[in-house]
PDB file of N, CA and C in Angstrom:
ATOM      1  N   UNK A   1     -44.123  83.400-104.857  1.00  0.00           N
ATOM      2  CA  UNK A   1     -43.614  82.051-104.821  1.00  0.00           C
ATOM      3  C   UNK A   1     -43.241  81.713-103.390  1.00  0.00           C
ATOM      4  N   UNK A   2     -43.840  80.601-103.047  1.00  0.00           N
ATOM      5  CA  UNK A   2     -43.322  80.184-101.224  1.00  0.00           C
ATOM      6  C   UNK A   2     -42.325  79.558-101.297  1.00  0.00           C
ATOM      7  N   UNK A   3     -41.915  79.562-100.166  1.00  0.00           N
ATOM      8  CA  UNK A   3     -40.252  79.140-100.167  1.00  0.00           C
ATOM      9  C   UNK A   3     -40.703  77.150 -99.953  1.00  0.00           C
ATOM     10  N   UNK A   4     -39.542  76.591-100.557  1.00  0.00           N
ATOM     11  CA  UNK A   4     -39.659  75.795-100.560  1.00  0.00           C
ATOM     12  C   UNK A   4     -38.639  74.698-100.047  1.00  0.00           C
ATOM     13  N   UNK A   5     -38.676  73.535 -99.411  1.00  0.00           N
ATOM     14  CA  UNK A   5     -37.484  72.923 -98.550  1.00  0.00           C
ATOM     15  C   UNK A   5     -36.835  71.729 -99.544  1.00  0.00           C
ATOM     16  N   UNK A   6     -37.507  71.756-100.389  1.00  0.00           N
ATOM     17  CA  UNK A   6     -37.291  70.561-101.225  1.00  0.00           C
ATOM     18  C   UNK A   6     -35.224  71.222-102.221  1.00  0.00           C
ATOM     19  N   UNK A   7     -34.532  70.400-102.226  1.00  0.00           N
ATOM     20  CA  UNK A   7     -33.426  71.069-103.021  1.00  0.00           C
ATOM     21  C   UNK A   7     -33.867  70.236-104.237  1.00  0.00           C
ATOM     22  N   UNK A   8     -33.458  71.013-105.558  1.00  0.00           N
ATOM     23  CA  UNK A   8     -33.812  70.666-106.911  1.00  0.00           C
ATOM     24  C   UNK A   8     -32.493  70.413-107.409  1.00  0.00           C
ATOM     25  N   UNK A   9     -32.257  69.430-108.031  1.00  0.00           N
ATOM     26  CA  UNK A   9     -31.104  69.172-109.099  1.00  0.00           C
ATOM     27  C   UNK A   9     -31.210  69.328-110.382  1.00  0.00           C
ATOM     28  N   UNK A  10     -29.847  69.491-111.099  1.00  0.00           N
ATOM     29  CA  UNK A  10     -30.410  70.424-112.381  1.00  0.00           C
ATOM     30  C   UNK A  10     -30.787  69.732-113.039  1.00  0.00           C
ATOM     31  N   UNK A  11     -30.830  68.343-113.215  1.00  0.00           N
ATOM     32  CA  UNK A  11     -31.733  67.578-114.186  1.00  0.00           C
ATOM     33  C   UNK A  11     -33.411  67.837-113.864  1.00  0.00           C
ATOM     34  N   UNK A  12     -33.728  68.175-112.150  1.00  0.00           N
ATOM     35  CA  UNK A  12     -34.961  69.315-112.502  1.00  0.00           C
ATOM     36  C   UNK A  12     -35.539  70.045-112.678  1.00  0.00           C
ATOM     37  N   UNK A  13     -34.239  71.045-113.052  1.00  0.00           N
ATOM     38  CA  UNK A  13     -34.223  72.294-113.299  1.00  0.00           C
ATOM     39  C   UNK A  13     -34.098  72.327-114.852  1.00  0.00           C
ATOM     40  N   UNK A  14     -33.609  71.094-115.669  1.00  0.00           N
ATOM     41  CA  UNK A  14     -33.583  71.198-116.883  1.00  0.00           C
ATOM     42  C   UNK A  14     -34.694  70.341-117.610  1.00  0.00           C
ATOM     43  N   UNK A  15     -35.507  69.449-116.389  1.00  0.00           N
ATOM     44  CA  UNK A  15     -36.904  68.845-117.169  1.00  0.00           C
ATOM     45  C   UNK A  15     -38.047  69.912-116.881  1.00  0.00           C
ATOM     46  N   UNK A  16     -37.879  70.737-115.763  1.00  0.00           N
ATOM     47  CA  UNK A  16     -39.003  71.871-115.954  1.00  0.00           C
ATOM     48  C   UNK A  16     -38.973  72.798-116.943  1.00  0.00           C
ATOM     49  N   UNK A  17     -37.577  72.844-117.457  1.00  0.00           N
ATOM     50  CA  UNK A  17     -37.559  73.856-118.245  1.00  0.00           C
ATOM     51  C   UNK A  17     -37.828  73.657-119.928  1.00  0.00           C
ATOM     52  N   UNK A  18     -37.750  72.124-120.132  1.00  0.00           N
ATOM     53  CA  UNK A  18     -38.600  72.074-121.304  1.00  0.00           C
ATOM     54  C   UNK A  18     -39.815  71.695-120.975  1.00  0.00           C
ATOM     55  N   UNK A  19     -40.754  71.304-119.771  1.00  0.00           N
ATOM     56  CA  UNK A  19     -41.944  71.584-119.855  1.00  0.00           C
ATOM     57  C   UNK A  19     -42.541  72.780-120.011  1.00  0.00           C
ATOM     58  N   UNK A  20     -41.470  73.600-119.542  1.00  0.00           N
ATOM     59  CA  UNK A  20     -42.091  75.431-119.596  1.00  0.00           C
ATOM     60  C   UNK A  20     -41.921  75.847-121.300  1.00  0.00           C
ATOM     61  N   UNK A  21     -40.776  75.113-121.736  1.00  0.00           N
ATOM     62  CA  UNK A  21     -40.169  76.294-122.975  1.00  0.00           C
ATOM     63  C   UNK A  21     -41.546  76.578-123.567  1.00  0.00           C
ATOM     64  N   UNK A  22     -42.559  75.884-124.349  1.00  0.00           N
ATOM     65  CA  UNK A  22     -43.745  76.323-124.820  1.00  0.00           C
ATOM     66  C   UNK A  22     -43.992  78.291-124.393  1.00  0.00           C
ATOM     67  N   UNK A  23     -43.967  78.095-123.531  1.00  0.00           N
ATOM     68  CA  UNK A  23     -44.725  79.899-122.683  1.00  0.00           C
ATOM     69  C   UNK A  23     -44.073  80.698-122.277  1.00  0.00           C
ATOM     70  N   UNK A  24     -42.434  80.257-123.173  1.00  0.00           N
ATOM     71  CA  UNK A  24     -41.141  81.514-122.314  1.00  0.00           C
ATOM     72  C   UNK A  24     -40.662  81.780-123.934  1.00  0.00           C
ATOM     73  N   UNK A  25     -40.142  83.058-123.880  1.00  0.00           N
ATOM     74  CA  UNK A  25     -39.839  82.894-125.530  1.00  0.00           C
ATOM     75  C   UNK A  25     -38.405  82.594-125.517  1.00  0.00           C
ATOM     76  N   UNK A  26     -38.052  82.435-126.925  1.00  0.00           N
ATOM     77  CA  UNK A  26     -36.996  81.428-127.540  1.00  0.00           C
ATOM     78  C   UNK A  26     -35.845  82.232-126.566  1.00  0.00           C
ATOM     79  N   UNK A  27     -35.404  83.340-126.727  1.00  0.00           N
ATOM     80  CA  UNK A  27     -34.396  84.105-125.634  1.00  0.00           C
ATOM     81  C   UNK A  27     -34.500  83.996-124.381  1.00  0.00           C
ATOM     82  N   UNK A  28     -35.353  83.521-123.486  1.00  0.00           N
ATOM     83  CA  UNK A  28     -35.380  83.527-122.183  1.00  0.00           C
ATOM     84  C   UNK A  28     -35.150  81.962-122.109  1.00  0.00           C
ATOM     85  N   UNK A  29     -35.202  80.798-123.074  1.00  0.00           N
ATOM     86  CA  UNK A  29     -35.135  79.798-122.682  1.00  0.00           C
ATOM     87  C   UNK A  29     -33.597  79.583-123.032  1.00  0.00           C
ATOM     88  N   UNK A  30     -32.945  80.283-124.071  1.00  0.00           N
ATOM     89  CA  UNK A  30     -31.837  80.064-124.002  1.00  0.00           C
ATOM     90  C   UNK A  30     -30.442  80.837-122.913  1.00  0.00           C
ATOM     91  N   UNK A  31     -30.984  81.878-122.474  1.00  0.00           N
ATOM     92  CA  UNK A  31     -30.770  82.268-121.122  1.00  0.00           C
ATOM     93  C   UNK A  31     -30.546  81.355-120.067  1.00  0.00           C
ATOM     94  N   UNK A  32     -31.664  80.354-119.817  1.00  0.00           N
ATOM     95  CA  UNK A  32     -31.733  79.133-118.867  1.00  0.00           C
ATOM     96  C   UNK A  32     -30.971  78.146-119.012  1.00  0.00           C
ATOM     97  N   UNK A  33     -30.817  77.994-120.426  1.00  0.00           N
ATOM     98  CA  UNK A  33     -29.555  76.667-120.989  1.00  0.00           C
ATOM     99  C   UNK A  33     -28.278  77.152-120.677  1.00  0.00           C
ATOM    100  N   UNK A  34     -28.335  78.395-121.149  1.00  0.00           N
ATOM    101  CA  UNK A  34     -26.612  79.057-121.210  1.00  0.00           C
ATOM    102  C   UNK A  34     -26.258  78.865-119.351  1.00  0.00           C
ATOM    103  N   UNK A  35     -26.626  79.005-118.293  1.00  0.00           N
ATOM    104  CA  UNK A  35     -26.865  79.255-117.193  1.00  0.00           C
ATOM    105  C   UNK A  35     -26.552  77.663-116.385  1.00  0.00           C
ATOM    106  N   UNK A  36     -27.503  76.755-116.915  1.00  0.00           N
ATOM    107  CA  UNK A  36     -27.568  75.642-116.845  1.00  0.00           C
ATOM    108  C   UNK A  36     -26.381  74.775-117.259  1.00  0.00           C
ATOM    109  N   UNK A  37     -25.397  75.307-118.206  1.00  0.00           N
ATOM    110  CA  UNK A  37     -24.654  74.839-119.088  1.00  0.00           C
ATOM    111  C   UNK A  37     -23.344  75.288-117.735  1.00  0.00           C
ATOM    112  N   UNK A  38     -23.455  75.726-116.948  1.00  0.00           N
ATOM    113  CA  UNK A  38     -22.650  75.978-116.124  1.00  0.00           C
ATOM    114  C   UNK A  38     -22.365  75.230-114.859  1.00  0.00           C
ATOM    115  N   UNK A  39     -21.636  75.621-113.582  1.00  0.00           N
ATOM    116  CA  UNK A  39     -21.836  75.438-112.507  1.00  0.00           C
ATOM    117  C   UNK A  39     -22.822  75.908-111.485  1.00  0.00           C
ATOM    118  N   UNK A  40     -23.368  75.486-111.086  1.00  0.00           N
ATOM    119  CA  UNK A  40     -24.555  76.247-110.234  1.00  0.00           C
ATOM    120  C   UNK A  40     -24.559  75.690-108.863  1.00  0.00           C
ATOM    121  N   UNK A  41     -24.902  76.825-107.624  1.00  0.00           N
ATOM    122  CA  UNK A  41     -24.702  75.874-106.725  1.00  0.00           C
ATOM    123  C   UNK A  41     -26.382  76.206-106.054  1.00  0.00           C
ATOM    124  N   UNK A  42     -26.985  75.280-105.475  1.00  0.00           N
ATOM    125  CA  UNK A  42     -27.865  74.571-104.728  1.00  0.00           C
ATOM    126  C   UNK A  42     -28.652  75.739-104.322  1.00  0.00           C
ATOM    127  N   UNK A  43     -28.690  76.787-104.201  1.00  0.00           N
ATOM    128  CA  UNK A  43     -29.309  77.995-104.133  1.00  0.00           C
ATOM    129  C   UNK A  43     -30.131  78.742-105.223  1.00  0.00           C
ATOM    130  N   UNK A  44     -29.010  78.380-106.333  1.00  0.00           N
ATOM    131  CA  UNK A  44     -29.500  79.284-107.640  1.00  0.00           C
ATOM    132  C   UNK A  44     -30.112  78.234-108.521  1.00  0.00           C
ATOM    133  N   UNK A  45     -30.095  76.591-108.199  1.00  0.00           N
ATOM    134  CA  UNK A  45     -30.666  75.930-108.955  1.00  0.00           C
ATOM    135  C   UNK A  45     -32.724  76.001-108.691  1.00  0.00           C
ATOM    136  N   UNK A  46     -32.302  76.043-107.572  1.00  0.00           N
ATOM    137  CA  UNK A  46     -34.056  76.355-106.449  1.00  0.00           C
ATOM    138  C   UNK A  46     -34.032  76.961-107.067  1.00  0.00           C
ATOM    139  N   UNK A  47     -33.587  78.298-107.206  1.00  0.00           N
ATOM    140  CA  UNK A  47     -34.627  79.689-107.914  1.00  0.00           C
ATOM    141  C   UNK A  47     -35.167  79.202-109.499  1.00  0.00           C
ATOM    142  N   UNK A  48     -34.141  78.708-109.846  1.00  0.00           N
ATOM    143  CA  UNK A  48     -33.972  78.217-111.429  1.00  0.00           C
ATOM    144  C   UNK A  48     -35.541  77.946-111.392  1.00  0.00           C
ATOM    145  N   UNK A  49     -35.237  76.698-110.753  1.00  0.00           N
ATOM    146  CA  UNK A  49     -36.880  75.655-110.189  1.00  0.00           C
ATOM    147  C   UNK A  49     -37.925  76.428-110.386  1.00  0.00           C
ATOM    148  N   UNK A  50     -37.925  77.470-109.496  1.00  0.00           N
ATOM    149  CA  UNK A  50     -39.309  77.929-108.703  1.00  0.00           C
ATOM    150  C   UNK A  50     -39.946  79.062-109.999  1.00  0.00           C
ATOM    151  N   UNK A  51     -38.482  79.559-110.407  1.00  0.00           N
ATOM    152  CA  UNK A  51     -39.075  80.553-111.220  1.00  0.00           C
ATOM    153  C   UNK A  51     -40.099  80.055-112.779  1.00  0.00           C
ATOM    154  N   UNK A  52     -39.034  78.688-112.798  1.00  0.00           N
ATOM    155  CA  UNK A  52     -40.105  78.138-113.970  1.00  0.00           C
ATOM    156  C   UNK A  52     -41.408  77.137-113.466  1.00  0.00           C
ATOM    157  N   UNK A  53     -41.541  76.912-112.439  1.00  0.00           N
ATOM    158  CA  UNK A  53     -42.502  76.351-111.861  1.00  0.00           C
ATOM    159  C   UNK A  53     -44.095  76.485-112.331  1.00  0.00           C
ATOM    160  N   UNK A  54     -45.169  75.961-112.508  1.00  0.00           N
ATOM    161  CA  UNK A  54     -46.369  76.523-113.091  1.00  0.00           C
ATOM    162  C   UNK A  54     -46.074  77.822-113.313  1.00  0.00           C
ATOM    163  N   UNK A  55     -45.389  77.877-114.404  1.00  0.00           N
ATOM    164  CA  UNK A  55     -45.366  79.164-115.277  1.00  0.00           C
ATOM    165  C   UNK A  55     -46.151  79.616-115.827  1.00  0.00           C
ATOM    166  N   UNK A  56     -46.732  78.306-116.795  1.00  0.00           N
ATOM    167  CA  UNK A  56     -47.431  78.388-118.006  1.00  0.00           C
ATOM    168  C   UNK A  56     -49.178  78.401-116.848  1.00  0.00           C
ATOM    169  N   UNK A  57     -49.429  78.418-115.814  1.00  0.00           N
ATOM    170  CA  UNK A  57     -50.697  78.802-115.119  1.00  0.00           C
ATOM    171  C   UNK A  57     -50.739  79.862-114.463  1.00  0.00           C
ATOM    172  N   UNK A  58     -49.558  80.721-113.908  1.00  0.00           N
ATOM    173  CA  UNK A  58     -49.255  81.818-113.805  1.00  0.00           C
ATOM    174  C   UNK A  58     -49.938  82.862-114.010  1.00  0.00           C
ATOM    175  N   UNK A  59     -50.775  84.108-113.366  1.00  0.00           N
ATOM    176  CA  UNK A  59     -51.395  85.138-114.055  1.00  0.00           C
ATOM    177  C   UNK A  59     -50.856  85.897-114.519  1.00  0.00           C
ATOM    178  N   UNK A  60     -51.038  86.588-115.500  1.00  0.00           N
ATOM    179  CA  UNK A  60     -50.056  87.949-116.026  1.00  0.00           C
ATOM    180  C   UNK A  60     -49.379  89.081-115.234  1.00  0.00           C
ATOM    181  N   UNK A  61     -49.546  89.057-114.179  1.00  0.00           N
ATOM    182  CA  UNK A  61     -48.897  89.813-112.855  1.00  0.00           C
ATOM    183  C   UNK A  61     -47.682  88.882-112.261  1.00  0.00           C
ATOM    184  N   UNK A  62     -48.188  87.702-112.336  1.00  0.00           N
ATOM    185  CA  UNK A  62     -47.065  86.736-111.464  1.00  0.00           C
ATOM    186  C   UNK A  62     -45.986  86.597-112.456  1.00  0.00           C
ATOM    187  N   UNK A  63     -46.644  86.692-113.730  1.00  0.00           N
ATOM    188  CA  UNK A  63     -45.350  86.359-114.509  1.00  0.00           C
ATOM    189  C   UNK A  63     -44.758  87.196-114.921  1.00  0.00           C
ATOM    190  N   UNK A  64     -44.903  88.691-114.856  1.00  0.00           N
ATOM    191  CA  UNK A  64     -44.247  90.087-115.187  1.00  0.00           C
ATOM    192  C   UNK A  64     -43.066  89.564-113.851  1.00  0.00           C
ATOM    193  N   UNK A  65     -43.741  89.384-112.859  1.00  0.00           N
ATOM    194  CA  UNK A  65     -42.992  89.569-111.373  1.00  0.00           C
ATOM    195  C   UNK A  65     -41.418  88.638-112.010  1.00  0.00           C
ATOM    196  N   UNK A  66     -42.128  87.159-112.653  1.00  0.00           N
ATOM    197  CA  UNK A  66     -41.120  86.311-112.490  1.00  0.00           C
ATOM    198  C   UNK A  66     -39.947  86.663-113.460  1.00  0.00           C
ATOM    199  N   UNK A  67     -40.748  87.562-114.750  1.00  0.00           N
ATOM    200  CA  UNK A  67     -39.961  87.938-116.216  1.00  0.00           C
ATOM    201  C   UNK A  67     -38.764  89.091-114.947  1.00  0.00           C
ATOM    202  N   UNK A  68     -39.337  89.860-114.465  1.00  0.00           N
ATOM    203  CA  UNK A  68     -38.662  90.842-113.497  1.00  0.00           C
ATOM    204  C   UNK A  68     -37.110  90.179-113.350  1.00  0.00           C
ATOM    205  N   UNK A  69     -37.435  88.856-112.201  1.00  0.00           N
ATOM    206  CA  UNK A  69     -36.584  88.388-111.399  1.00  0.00           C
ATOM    207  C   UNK A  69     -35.541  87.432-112.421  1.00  0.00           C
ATOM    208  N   UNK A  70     -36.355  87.374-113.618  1.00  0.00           N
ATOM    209  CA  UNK A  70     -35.291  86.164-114.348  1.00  0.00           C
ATOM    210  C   UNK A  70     -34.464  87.456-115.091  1.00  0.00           C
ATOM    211  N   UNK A  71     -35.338  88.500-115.367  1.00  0.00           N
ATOM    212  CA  UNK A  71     -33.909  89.748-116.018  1.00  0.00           C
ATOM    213  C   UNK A  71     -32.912  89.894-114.924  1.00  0.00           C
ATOM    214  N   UNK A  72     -33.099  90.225-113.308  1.00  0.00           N
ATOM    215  CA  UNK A  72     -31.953  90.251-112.839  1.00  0.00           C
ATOM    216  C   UNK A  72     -30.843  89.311-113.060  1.00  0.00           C
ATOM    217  N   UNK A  73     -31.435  88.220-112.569  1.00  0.00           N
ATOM    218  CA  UNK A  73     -30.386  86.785-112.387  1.00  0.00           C
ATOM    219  C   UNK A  73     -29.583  86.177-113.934  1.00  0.00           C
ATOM    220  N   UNK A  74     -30.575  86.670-114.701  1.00  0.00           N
ATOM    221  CA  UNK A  74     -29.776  86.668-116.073  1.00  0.00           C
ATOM    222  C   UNK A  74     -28.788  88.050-116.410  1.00  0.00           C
ATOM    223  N   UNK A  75     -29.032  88.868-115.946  1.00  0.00           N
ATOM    224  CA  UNK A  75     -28.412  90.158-115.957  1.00  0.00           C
ATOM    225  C   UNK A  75     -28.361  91.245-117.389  1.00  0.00           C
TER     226      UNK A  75
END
Protein backbone atom coordinates (compact mmCIF):
# COMPACT_ATOMS: atom_id res chain seq x y z
CA UNK A 1 0.00 0.00 0.00
CA UNK A 2 1.66 3.58 -0.95
CA UNK A 3 1.58 6.09 1.37
CA UNK A 4 -0.83 8.46 0.82
CA UNK A 5 -1.20 12.51 1.53
CA UNK A 6 -4.76 12.67 1.32
CA UNK A 7 -6.22 12.66 5.36
CA UNK A 8 -9.49 10.48 5.48
CA UNK A 9 -12.37 11.24 7.82
CA UNK A 10 -14.25 8.65 9.42
CA UNK A 11 -17.29 9.12 7.50
CA UNK A 12 -14.61 7.69 4.84
CA UNK A 13 -13.49 5.36 6.68
CA UNK A 14 -17.03 4.24 7.47
CA UNK A 15 -18.39 4.53 3.63
CA UNK A 16 -15.40 2.32 2.54
CA UNK A 17 -16.12 0.07 4.92
CA UNK A 18 -19.52 -0.87 3.83
CA UNK A 19 -18.37 -0.88 0.34
CA UNK A 20 -15.80 -3.53 1.49
CA UNK A 21 -18.11 -5.45 4.10
CA UNK A 22 -19.22 -7.89 1.10
CA UNK A 23 -15.26 -9.53 1.08
CA UNK A 24 -14.32 -9.14 4.89
CA UNK A 25 -16.12 -11.56 7.09
CA UNK A 26 -18.86 -10.67 9.53
CA UNK A 27 -15.97 -10.48 12.56
CA UNK A 28 -13.51 -8.37 10.90
CA UNK A 29 -16.20 -5.92 9.92
CA UNK A 30 -17.38 -5.68 13.27
CA UNK A 31 -13.87 -5.14 14.56
CA UNK A 32 -13.92 -1.92 12.23
CA UNK A 33 -17.29 -0.62 13.73
CA UNK A 34 -16.28 -1.37 17.31
CA UNK A 35 -12.97 0.79 16.51
CA UNK A 36 -14.84 3.31 14.56
CA UNK A 37 -17.36 3.62 17.33
CA UNK A 38 -14.52 5.31 19.11
CA UNK A 39 -12.08 8.16 19.10
CA UNK A 40 -9.55 7.93 16.50
CA UNK A 41 -7.00 10.24 15.67
CA UNK A 42 -5.93 11.19 11.98
CA UNK A 43 -3.24 8.57 11.73
CA UNK A 44 -5.20 5.49 12.56
CA UNK A 45 -8.17 6.67 10.53
CA UNK A 46 -5.63 6.61 7.14
CA UNK A 47 -4.70 3.15 7.99
CA UNK A 48 -8.42 2.35 8.65
CA UNK A 49 -8.74 3.84 4.88
CA UNK A 50 -5.96 2.21 3.18
CA UNK A 51 -6.36 -1.08 4.70
CA UNK A 52 -9.91 -1.37 3.36
CA UNK A 53 -9.12 0.28 0.19
CA UNK A 54 -9.63 -2.00 -3.13
CA UNK A 55 -9.83 -4.82 -0.95
CA UNK A 56 -12.26 -6.66 -2.69
CA UNK A 57 -9.44 -6.43 -6.03
CA UNK A 58 -6.69 -7.27 -3.87
CA UNK A 59 -4.67 -10.57 -4.66
CA UNK A 60 -4.62 -13.26 -2.14
CA UNK A 61 -1.10 -12.27 -0.93
CA UNK A 62 -2.05 -8.57 -0.52
CA UNK A 63 -4.83 -9.49 1.42
CA UNK A 64 -3.19 -12.15 3.84
CA UNK A 65 -0.62 -9.04 4.21
CA UNK A 66 -3.66 -6.69 5.00
CA UNK A 67 -5.71 -9.65 7.23
CA UNK A 68 -1.91 -9.62 8.99
CA UNK A 69 -1.95 -5.85 9.74
CA UNK A 70 -5.75 -5.55 10.64
CA UNK A 71 -5.00 -8.59 13.42
CA UNK A 72 -2.37 -6.33 14.89
CA UNK A 73 -4.27 -3.02 15.08
CA UNK A 74 -7.30 -4.91 16.19
CA UNK A 75 -5.20 -6.82 18.63
Amino acid sequence: MGECKLDHSKEDVQKKLAEQAPYLSEQRVGQFQSMLAGELDQERLNELFHLLKKYDLASPEERLVREQQMDRLFG
